[in-house]
Protein backbone atom coordinates (compact mmCIF):
# COMPACT_ATOMS: atom_id res chain seq x y z
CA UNK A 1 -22.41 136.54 134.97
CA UNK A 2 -25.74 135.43 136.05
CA UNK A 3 -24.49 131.88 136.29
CA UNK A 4 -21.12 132.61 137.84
CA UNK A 5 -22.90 134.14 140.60
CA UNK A 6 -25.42 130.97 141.35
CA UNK A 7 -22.03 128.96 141.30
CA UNK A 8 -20.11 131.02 143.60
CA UNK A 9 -23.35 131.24 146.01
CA UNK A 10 -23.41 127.43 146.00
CA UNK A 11 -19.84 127.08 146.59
CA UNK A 12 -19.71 129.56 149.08
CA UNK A 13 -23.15 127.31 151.03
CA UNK A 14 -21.71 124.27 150.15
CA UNK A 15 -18.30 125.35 151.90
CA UNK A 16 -20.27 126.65 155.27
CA UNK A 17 -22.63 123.43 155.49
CA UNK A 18 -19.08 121.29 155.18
CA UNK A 19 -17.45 123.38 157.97
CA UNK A 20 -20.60 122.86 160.40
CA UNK A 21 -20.60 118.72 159.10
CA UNK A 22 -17.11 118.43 160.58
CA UNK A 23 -16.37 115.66 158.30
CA UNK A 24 -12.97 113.88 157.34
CA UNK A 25 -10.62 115.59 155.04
CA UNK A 26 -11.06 114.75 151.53
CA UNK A 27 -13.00 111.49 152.31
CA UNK A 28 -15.38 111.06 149.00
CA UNK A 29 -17.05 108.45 147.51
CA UNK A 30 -15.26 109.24 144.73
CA UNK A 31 -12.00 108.94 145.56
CA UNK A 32 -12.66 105.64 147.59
CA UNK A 33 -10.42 102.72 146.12
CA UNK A 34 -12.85 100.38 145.86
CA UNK A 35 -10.24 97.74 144.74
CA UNK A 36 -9.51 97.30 148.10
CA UNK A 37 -12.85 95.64 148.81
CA UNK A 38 -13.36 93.83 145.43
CA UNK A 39 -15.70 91.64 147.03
CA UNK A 40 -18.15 94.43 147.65
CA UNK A 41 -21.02 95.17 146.00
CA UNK A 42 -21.16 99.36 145.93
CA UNK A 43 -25.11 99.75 144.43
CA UNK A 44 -27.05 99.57 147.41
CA UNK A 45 -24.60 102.36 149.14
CA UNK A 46 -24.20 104.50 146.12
CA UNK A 47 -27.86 104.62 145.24
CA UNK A 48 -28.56 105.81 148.78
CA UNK A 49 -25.89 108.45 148.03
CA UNK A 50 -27.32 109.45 145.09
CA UNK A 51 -30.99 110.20 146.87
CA UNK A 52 -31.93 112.18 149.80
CA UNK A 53 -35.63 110.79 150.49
CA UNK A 54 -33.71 108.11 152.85
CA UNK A 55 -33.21 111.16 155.16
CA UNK A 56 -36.39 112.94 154.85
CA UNK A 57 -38.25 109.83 155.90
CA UNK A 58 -35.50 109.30 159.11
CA UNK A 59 -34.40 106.50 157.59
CA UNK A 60 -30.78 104.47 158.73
CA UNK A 61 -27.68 103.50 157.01
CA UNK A 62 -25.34 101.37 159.09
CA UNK A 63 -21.77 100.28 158.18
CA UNK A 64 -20.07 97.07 159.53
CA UNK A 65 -16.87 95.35 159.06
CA UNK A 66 -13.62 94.87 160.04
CA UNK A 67 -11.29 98.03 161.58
CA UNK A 68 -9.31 99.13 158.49
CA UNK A 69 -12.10 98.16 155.65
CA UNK A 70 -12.94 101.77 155.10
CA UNK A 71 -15.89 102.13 156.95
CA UNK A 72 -15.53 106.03 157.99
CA UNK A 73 -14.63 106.91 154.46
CA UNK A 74 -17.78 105.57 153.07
CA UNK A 75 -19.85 106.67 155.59
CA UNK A 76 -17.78 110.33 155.17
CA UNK A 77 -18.33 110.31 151.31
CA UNK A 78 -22.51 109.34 151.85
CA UNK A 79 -22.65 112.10 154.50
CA UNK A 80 -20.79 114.64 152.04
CA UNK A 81 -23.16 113.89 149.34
CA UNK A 82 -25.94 114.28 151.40
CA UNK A 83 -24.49 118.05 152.55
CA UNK A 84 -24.51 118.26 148.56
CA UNK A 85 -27.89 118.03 148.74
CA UNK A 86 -28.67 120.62 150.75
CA UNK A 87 -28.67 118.66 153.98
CA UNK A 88 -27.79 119.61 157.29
CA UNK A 89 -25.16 117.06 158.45
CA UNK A 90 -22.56 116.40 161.69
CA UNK A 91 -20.41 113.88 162.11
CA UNK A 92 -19.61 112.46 165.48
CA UNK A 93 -16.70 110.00 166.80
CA UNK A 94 -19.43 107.58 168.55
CA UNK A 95 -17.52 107.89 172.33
CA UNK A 96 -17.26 111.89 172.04
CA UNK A 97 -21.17 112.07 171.58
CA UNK A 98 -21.80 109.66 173.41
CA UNK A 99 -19.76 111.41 176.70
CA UNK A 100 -21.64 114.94 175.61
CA UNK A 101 -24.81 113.52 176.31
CA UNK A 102 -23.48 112.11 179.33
CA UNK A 103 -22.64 115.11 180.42
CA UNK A 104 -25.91 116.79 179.67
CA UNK A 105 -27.60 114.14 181.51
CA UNK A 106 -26.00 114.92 184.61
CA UNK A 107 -26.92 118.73 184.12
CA UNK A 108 -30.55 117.61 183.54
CA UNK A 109 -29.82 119.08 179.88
CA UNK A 110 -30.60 115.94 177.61
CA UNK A 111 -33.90 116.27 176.27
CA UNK A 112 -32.86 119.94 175.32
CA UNK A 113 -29.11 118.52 173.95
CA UNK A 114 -31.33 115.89 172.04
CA UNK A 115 -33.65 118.29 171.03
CA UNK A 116 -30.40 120.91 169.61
CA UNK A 117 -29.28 117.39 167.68
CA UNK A 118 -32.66 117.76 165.91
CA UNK A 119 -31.49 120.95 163.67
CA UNK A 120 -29.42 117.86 161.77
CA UNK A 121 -30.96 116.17 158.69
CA UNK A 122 -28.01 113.12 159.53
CA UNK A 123 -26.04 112.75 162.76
CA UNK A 124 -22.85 110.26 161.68
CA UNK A 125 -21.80 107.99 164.78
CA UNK A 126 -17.99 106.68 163.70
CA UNK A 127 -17.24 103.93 165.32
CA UNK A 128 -19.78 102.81 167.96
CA UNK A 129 -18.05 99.91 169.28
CA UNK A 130 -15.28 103.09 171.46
CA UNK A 131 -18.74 103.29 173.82
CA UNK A 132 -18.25 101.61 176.67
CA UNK A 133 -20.38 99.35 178.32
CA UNK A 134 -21.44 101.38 181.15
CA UNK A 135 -24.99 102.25 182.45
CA UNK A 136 -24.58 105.61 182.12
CA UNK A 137 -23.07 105.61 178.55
CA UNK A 138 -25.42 103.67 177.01
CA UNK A 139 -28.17 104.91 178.54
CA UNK A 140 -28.00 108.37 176.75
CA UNK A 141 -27.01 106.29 173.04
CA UNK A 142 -30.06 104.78 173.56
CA UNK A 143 -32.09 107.65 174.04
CA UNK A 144 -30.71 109.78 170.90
CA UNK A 145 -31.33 106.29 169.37
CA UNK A 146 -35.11 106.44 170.56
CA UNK A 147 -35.61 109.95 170.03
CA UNK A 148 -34.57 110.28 166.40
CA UNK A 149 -36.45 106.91 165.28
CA UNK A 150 -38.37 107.18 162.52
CA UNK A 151 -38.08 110.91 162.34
CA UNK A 152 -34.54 111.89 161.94
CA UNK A 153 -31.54 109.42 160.12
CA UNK A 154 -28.46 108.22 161.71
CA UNK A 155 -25.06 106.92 159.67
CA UNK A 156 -23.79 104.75 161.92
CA UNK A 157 -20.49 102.36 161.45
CA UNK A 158 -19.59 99.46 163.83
CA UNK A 159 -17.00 96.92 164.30
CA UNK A 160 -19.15 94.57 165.57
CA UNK A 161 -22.05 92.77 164.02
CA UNK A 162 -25.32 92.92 165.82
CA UNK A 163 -24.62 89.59 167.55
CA UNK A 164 -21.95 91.40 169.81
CA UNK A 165 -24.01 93.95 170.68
CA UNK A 166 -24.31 92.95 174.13
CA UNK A 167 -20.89 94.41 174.44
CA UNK A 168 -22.10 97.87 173.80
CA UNK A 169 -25.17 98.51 175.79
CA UNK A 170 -25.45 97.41 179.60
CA UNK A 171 -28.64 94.47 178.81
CA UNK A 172 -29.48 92.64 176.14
CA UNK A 173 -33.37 94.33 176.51
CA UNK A 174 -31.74 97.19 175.89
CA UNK A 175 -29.92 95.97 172.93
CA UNK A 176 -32.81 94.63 171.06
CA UNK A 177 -34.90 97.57 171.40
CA UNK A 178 -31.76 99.23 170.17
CA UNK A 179 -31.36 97.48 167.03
CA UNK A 180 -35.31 97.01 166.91
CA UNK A 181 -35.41 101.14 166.04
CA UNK A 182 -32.11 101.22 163.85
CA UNK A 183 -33.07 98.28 161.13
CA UNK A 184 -36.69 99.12 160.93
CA UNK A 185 -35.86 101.55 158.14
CA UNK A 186 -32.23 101.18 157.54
CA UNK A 187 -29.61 100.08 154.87
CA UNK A 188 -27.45 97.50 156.08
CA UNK A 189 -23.97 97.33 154.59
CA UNK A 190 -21.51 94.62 155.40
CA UNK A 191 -17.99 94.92 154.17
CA UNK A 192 -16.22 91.51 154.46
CA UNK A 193 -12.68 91.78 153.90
CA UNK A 194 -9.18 92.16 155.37
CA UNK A 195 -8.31 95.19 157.00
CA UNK A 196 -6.39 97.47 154.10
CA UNK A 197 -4.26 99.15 156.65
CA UNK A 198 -3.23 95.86 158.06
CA UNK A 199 -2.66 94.01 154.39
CA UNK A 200 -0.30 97.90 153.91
CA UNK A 201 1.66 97.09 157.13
CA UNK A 202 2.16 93.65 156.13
CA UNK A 203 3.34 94.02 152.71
CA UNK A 204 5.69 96.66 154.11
CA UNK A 205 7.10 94.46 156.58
CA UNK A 206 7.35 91.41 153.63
CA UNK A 207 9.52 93.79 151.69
CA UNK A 208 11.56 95.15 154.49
CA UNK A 209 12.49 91.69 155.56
CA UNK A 210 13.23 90.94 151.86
C-alpha cells in the first residue's frame, strides 16, 4: 500500500510539472525513430538526458539541423526527462517568447518578466531562427540570453548554424556575445540529414505518380 501511494504521489507530480512544461504531445526520447537519422550519433544527447547536473550548473544544450530532422522532438524528449527529474521546465516557440518579452519591455516589466523566467530549472526556445531580425526583438533574446548565463540552462534548437547568425540578431557584436554566453557551457548537437517530413512527402508523391 505503502508503495502504491509513493507511485501515485509521483504520478500525480510528475503529471502537474508536465502540464506547467507545456511540452509536445507524446514527444519522448524513447519513442524517437532514430532510423531516420542513422548518421547520428545519440550518446552525447542521451547521456545529458540521463543526468541533471548539466542544469544545476546552467549549463546549454543546443540543437541544429535541417527543418524536418527532428529537432523539437529531441529537444521535447531531453526536456521531459529532465521534468522526470524533478525539474522545473517550460517550453517556448522561440518568436512567442521572444514577442512576450517584447512586450514587457515596452511596459518597463523585463527585468521582473526575466526575473519570473528564473522559477525554471530549463527554458526550451523551439525554433530560434522564427525571431526576426529587428532591434527590438533581439534585443530582449539577448538579454534572457545574458541574464540566465551561467546560472540557469537553456534548450535551444536552430535552423541555422552559428555562421548565419547574423540573420537573427540586429549586429554581428551582438551575435558573438550571443553565442560567446550559449557555448561556454553547452552541448552542441548537429543533426546532418535530410528533412524526414520532406523524404515522407516525396516518397508519397513517387508512389502516387506510380
Amino acid at each position: 500500500l505503502c508503495e502504491l501511494e509513493v507511485q501515485h504521489r509521483w504520478n500525480t507530480r510528475l503529471k502537474r510539472a508536465l502540464s506547467e512544461a507545456q511540452l509536445p504531445n507524446a514527444k519522448t526520447l524513447s519513442n524517437f525513430e532514430w532510423s531516420h537519422i542513422p548518421n547520428f550519433n545519440p550518446a552525447p544527447l542521451m547521456n545529458l538526458a540521463d543526468d541533471p547536473g548539466w542544469l544545476e550548473r546552467g549549463e546549454n544544450c543546443l540543437i541544429f539541423g535541417a527543418s524536418g530532422v527532428g529537432k523539437t522532438h529531441l529537444a521535447s524528449g531531453v526536456a521531459r526527462r529532465m521534468v522526470e527529474f524533478g525539474k522545473r521546465v517550460k517550453f517556448f516557440p522561440s518568436l512567442a517568447l521572444v514577442q512576450s518579452l517584447q512586450q514587457a519591455k515596452l511596459n518597463l516589466n523585463l527585468q521582473a518578466a526575466l526575473k519570473k523566467l528564473d522559477r525554471f530549472d530549463l527554458l526550451v526556445l523551439d525554433d530560434l531562427g522564427y525571431v526576426k531580425k529587428s532591434e527590438a526583438e533581439t534585443s530582449v533574446l539577448f538579454e534572457l540570453i545574458a541574464h540566465r548565463y551561467e546560472r540557469k540552462s537553456l534548450l535551444i534548437t536552430a535552423n541555422q548554424p552559428f555562421s548565419a547568425w547574423d540573420t537573427i540578431f540586429s549586429d554581428s557584436m551582438m551575435t558573438v556575445a550571443a553565442v560567446d554566453r550559449l557555448v561556454h557551457h553547452a552541448l552542441i548537437v548537429e543533426i546532418r540529414t535530410d528533412s524526414y517530413r520532406k523524404r515522407v512527402a516525396t516518397n508519397r508523391s513517387s508512389k502516387s505518380a506510380s
